[in-house]
Protein backbone atom coordinates (compact mmCIF):
# COMPACT_ATOMS: atom_id res chain seq x y z
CA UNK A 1 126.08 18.01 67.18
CA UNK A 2 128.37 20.45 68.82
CA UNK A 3 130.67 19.36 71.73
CA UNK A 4 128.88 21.85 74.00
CA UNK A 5 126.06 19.28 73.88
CA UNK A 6 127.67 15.86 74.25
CA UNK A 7 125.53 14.80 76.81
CA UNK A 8 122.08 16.37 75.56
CA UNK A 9 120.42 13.13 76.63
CA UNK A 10 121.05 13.43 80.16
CA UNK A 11 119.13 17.18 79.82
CA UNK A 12 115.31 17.05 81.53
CA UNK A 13 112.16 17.67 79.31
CA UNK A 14 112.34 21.50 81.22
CA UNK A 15 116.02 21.78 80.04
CA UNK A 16 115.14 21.13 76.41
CA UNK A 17 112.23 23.19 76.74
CA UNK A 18 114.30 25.90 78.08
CA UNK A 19 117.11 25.71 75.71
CA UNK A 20 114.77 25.13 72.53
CA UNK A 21 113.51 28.83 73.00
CA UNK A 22 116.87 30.35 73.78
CA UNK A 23 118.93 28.90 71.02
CA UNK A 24 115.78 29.25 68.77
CA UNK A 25 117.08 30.55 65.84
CA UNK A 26 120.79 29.41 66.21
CA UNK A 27 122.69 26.47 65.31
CA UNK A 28 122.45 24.75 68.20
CA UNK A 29 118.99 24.83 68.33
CA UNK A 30 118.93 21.25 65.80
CA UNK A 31 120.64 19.37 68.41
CA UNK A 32 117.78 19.98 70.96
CA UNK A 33 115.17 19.87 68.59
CA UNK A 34 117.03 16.58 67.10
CA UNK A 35 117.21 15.10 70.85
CA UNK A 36 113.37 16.20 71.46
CA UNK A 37 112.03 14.56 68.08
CA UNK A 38 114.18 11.24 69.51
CA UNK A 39 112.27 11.15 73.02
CA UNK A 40 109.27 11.20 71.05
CA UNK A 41 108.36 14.55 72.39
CA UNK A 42 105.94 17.29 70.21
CA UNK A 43 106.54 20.67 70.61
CA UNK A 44 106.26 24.25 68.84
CA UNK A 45 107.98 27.78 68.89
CA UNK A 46 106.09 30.72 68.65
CA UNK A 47 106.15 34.62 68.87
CA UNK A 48 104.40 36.92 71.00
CA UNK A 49 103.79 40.71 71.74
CA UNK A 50 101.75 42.50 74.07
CA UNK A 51 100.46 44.62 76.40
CA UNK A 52 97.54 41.96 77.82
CA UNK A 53 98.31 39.47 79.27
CA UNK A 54 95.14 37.83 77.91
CA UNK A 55 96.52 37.87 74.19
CA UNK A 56 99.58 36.11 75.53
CA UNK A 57 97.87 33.28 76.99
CA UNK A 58 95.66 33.00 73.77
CA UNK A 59 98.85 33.28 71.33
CA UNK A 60 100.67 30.06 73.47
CA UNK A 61 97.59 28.13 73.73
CA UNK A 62 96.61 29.08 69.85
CA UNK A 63 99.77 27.45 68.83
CA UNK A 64 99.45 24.21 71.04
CA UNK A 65 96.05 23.79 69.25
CA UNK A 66 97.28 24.67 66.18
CA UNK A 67 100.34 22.55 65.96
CA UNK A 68 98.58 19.80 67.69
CA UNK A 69 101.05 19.66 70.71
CA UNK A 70 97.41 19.42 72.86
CA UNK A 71 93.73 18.07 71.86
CA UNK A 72 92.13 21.65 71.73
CA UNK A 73 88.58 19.71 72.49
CA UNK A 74 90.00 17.79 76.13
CA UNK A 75 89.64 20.48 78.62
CA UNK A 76 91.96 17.58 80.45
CA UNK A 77 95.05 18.74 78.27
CA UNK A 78 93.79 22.62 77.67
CA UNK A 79 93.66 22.98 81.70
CA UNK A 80 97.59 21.70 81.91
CA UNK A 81 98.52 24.01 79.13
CA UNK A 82 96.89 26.53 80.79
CA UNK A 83 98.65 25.72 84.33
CA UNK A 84 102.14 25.96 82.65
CA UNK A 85 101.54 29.01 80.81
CA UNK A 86 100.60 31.44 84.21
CA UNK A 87 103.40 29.83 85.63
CA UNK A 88 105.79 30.77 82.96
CA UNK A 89 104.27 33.99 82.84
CA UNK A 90 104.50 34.85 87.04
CA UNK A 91 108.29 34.07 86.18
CA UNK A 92 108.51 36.58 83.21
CA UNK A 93 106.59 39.47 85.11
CA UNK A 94 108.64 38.69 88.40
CA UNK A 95 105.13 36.67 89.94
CA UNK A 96 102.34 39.66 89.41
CA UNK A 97 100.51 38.95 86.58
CA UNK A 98 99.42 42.33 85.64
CA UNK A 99 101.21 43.63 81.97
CA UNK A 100 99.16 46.94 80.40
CA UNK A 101 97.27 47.62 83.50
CA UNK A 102 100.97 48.95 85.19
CA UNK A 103 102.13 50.11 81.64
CA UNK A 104 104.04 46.84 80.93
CA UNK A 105 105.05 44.82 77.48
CA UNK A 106 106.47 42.01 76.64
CA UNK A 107 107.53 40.62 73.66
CA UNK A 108 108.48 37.24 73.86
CA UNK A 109 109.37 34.16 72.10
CA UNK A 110 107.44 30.77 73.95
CA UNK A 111 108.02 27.27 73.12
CA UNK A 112 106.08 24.06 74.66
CA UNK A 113 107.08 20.73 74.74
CA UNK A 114 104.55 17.67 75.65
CA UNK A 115 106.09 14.19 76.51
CA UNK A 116 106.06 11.26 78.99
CA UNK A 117 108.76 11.26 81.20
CA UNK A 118 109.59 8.26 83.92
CA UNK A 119 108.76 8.50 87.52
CA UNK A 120 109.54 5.86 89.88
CA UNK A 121 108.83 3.03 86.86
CA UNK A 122 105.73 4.65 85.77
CA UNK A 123 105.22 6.76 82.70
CA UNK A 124 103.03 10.07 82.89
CA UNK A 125 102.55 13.18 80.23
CA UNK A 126 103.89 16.21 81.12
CA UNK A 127 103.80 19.43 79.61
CA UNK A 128 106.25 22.72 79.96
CA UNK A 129 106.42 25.70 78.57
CA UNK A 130 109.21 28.33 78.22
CA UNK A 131 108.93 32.05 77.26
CA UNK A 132 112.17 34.20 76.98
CA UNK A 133 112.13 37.62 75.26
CA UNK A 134 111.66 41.50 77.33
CA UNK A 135 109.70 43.16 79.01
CA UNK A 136 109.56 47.17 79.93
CA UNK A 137 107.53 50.11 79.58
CA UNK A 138 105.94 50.61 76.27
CA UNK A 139 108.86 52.68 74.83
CA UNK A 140 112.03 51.69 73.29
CA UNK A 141 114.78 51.46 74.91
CA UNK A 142 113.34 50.91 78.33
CA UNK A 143 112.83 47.02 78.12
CA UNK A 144 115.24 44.58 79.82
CA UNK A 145 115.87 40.62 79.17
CA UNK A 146 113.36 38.32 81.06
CA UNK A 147 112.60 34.64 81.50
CA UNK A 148 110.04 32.13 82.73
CA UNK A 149 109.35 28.37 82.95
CA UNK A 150 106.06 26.40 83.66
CA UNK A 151 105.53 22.86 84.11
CA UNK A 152 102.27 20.45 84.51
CA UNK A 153 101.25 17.28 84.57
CA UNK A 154 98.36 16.14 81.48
């Protein structure tokens, strides 16, 4: 693992989660996914484009299902998921959640990361989710960078 990482361990289950879907694609991305797989933590990566924000939520919570990061048939784990998505999603569309209706896109890579993390000597699931990628008017050219994070208790 690269120096810039020495101290991965120390990084929160929302810093890996954060830093899985911006290096996605990059070197560095093994050392977080190396240090995730070692906490015992699932998680996925996943693609997304749109212009509803309905087709968003579906595509993240599609490939939780899919990849088995939640039990598709607990509405327990589905209504976390869920949860962290908006919350990612108020943070990529600066808190209104309103995409084609204004003449919005985004295109945007997500990733998700379950695991239990320790909280004054008790352990407890947690779930985040991370979506970096743009978002702009439906042209080219008139997009910009954008970023949110969502986090929730299973």
């Amino acid at each position: 693992m690269s120096n810039k990482f020495q101290q991965v361990n120390d990084f929160s289950m929302g810093r890996l989660t954060s830093l899985l879907v911006l290096l996605h694609n990059t070197e560095l991305a093994e050392g977080i996914e190396k240090e995730i797989n070692e906490r015992g933590y699932s998680y996925t990566v996943g693609k997304v484009g749109a212009m509803e924000l309905s087709k968003v939520v579906a595509a993240i919570e599609t490939s939780a299902k899919t990849n088995k990061i939640i039990n598709a048939q607990s509405y327990r784990e589905v209504h976390a998921l869920y949860h962290a998505i908006l919350e990612a999603i108020q943070g990529v569309s600066r808190g209104t959640l309103q995409l084609g209706d204004i003449l919005r896109t985004v295109g945007l890579t997500f990733s998700i990361v379950r695991g239990k993390i320790e909280f004054s000597g008790s352990s407890d699931e947690w779930i985040s989710v991370c979506v970096y990628g743009t978002i702009g008017a439906p042209k080219k050219g008139f997009e910009h960078d954008t970023l949110g994070f969502g986090f929730n208790h299973i």
